[in-house]
Each structure stands twice: as C-alpha cells, then as structure tokens.
C-alpha atoms as a PDB file:
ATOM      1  CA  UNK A   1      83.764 112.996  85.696  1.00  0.00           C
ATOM      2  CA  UNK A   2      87.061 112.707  88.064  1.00  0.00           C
ATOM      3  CA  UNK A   3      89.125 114.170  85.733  1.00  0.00           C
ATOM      4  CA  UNK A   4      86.911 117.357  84.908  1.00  0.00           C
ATOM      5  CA  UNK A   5      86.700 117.698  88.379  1.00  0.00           C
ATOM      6  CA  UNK A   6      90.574 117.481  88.847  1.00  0.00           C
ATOM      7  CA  UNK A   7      91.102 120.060  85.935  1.00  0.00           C
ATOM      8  CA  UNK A   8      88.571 122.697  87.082  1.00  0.00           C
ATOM      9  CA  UNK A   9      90.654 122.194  90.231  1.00  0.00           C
ATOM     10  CA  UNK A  10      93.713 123.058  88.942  1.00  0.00           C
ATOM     11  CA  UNK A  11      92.699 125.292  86.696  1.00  0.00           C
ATOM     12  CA  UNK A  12      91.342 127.246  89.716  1.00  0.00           C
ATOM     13  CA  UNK A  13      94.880 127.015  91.667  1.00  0.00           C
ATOM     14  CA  UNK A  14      96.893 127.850  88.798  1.00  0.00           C
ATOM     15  CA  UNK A  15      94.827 130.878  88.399  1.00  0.00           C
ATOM     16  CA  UNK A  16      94.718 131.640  92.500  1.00  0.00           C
ATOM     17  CA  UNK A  17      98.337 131.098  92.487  1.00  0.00           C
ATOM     18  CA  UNK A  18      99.179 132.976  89.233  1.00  0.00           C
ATOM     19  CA  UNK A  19      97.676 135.913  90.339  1.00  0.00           C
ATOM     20  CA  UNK A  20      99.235 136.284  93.015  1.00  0.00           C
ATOM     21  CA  UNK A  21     102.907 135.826  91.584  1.00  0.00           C
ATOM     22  CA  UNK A  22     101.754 138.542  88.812  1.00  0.00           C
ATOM     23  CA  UNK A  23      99.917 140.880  91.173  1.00  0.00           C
ATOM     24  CA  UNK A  24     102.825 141.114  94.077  1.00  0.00           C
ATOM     25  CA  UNK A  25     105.939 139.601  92.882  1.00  0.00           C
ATOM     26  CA  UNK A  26     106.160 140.774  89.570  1.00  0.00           C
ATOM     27  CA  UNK A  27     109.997 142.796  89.080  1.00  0.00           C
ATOM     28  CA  UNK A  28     109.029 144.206  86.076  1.00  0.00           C
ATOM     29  CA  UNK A  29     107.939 147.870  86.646  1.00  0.00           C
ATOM     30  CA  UNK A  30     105.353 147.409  83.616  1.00  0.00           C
ATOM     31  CA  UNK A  31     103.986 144.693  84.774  1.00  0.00           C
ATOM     32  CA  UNK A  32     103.788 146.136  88.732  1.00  0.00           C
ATOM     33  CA  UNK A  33     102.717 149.599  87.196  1.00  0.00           C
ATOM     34  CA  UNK A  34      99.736 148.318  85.495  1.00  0.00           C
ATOM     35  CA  UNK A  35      98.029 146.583  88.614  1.00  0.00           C
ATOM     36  CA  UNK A  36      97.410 143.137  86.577  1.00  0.00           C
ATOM     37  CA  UNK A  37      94.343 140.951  86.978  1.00  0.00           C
ATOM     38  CA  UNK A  38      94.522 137.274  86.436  1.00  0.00           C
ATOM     39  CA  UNK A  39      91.119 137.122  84.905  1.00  0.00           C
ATOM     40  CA  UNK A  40      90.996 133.280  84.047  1.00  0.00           C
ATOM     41  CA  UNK A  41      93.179 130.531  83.104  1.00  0.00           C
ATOM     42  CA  UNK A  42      92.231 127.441  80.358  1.00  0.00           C
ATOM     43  CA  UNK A  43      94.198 124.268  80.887  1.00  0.00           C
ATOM     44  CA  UNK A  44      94.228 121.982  78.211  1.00  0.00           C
ATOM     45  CA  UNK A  45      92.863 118.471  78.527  1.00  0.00           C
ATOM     46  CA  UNK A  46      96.223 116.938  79.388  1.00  0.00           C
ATOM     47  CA  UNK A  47      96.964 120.030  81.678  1.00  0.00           C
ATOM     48  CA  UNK A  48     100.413 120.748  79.738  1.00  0.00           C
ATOM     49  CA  UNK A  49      99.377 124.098  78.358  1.00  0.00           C
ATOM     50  CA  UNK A  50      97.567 127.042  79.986  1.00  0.00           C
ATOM     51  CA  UNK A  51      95.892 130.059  78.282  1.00  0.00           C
ATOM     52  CA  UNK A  52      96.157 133.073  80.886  1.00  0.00           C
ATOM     53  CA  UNK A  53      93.946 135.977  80.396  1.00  0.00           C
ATOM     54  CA  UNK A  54      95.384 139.416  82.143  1.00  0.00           C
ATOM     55  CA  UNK A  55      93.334 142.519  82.717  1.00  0.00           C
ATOM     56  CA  UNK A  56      95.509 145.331  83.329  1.00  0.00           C
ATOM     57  CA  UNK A  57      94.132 149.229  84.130  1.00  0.00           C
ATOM     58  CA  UNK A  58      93.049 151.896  81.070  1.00  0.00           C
ATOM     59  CA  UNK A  59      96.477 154.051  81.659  1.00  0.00           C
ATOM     60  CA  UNK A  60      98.708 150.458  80.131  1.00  0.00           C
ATOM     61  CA  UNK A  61      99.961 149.866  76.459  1.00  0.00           C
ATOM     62  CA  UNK A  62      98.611 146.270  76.084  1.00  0.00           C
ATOM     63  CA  UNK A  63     101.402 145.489  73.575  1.00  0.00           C
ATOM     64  CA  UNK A  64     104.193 146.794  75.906  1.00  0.00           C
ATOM     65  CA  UNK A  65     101.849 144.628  78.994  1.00  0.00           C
ATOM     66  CA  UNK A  66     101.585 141.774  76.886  1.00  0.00           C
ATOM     67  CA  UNK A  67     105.659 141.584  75.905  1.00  0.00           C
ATOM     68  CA  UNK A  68     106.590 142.538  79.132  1.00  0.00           C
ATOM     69  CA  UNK A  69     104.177 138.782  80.645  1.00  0.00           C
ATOM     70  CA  UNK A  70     106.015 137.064  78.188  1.00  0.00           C
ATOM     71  CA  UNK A  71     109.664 138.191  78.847  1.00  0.00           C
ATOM     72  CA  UNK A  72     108.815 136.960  82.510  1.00  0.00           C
ATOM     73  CA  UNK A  73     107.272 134.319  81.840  1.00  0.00           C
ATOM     74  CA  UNK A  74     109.937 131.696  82.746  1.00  0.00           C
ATOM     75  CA  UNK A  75     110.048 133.380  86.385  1.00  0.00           C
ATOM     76  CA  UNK A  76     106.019 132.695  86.429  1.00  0.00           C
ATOM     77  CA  UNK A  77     106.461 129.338  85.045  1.00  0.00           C
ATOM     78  CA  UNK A  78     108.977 128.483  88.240  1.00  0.00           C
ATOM     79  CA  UNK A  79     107.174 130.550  90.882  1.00  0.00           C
ATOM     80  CA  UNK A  80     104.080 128.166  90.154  1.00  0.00           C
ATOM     81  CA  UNK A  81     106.098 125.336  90.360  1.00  0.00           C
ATOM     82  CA  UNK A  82     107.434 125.336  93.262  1.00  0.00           C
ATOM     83  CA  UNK A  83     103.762 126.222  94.403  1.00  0.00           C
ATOM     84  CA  UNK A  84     101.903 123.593  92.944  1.00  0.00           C
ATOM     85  CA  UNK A  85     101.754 120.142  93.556  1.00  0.00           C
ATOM     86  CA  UNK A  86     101.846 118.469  89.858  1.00  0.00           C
ATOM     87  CA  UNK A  87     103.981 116.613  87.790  1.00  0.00           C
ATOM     88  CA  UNK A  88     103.790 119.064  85.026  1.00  0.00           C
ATOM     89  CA  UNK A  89     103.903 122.719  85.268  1.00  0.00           C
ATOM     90  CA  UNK A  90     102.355 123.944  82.073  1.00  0.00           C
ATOM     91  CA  UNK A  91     103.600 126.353  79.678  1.00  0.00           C
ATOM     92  CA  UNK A  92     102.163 129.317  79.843  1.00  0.00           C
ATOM     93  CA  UNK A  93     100.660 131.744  77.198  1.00  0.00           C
ATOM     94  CA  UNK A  94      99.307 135.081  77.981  1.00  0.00           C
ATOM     95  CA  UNK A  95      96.567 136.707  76.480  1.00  0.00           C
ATOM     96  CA  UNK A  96      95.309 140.364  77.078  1.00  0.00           C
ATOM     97  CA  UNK A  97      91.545 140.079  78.756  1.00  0.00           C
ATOM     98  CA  UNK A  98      90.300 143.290  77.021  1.00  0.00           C
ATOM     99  CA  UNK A  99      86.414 142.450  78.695  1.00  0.00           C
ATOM    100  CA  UNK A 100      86.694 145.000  81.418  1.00  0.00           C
ATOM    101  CA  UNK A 101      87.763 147.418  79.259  1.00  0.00           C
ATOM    102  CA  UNK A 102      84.990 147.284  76.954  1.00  0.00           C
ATOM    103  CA  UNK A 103      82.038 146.993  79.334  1.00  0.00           C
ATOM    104  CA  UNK A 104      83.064 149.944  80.545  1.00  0.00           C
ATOM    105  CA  UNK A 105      83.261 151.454  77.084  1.00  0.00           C
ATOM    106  CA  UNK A 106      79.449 150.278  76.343  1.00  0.00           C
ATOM    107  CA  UNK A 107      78.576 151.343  80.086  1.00  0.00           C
ATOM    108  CA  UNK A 108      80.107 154.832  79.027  1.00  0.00           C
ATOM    109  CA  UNK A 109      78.453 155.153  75.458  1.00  0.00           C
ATOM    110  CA  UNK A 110      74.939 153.644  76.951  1.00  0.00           C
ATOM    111  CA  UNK A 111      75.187 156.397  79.516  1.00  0.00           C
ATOM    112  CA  UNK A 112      75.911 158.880  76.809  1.00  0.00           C
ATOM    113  CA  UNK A 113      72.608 157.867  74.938  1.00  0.00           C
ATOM    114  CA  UNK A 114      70.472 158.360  78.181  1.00  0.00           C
ATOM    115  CA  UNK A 115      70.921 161.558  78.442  1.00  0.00           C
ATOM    116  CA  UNK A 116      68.794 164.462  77.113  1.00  0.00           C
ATOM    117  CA  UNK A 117      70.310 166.049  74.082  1.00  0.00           C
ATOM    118  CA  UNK A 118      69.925 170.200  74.154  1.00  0.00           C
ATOM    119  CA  UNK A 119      68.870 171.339  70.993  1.00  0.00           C
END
C-alpha cells in the first residue's frame, strides 16, 4: 500500500508543480495566450512516464496548443527536475483535457432545451 501511497504523492506534485511551470513560466506566447490548466497527471507504475492532461480556454486551436506543449516540453521536463526530489524525472506526454469544454457544451444545449419554444 506504500507504494500507491508514494505514487498518488507524486503524481499530485508533479501535477502541483507542472502547473505552475505551464501556467506562469511558459515562453511560448501560445501556450501563455491560452491560460493552460494542468487538469491531471497519470504516472505509470514505475513513475518513468507521465500522461498530462491540459485544459486550455474556448478562443485556442488545440492542435496548435497541443504542438506548441510538446515543442517545450524538454524546458518542462527540466523545470520539474530541478523541482522535484526523485531519481527519475519522467517523460512527459501531453494530452488535450477537452472535459471542460464539453460540459459546458451539454450545459449550453440542456439550457437550450429548457426553454419555451414560440410557435
């Protein structure tokens, strides 16, 4: 149970730390323009690999988003090292967190439904 324990844990840091780097000192203007989330973060069991899942606001191009995390992504991999306290920094892979997005799609077309059609 130790070492679930330890990975939620660092699973938690990595994603506290990550969003931080991403949020404030991110160079690229895409990435700054687009006020990124850090959503969640899934470590594999051996902690080598990390899935990162990145809201960004309704006015982005996810593609251009997504292309511009992974350009960077060496300058994220080094920020967290030298913020974290492991032998292993994992590599990093970035996926688009789209959730937001469409509950508020569904919240919009559920509104839509509720009200009175004029015939």
């Amino acid at each position: 149970m130790t070492g679930k324990r330890r990975l939620a844990r660092l699973q938690e840091d990595i994603q506290r730390e990550l969003a931080a780097i991403v949020e404030f000192e991110s160079r690229d203007p895409i990435v700054r323009d687009a006020f990124p989330t850090v959503m969640d973060v899934r470590l594999s069991v051996d902690g080598r690999y990390a899935k990162v899942y990145v809201a960004a606001g309704t006015e982005v191009n996810p593609d251009e988003f997504l292309s511009a995390l992974v350009r960077d992504q060496g300058f994220y991999r080094s920020e967290l090292a030298s913020r974290l306290a492991t032998r292993h920094t994992p590599q990093l892979q970035f996926i688009i967190d789209l959730t937001v997005e469409r509950s508020l799609r569904l919240e919009r077309l559920l509104r839509d439904d509720d009200e009175p059609r004029s015939e």
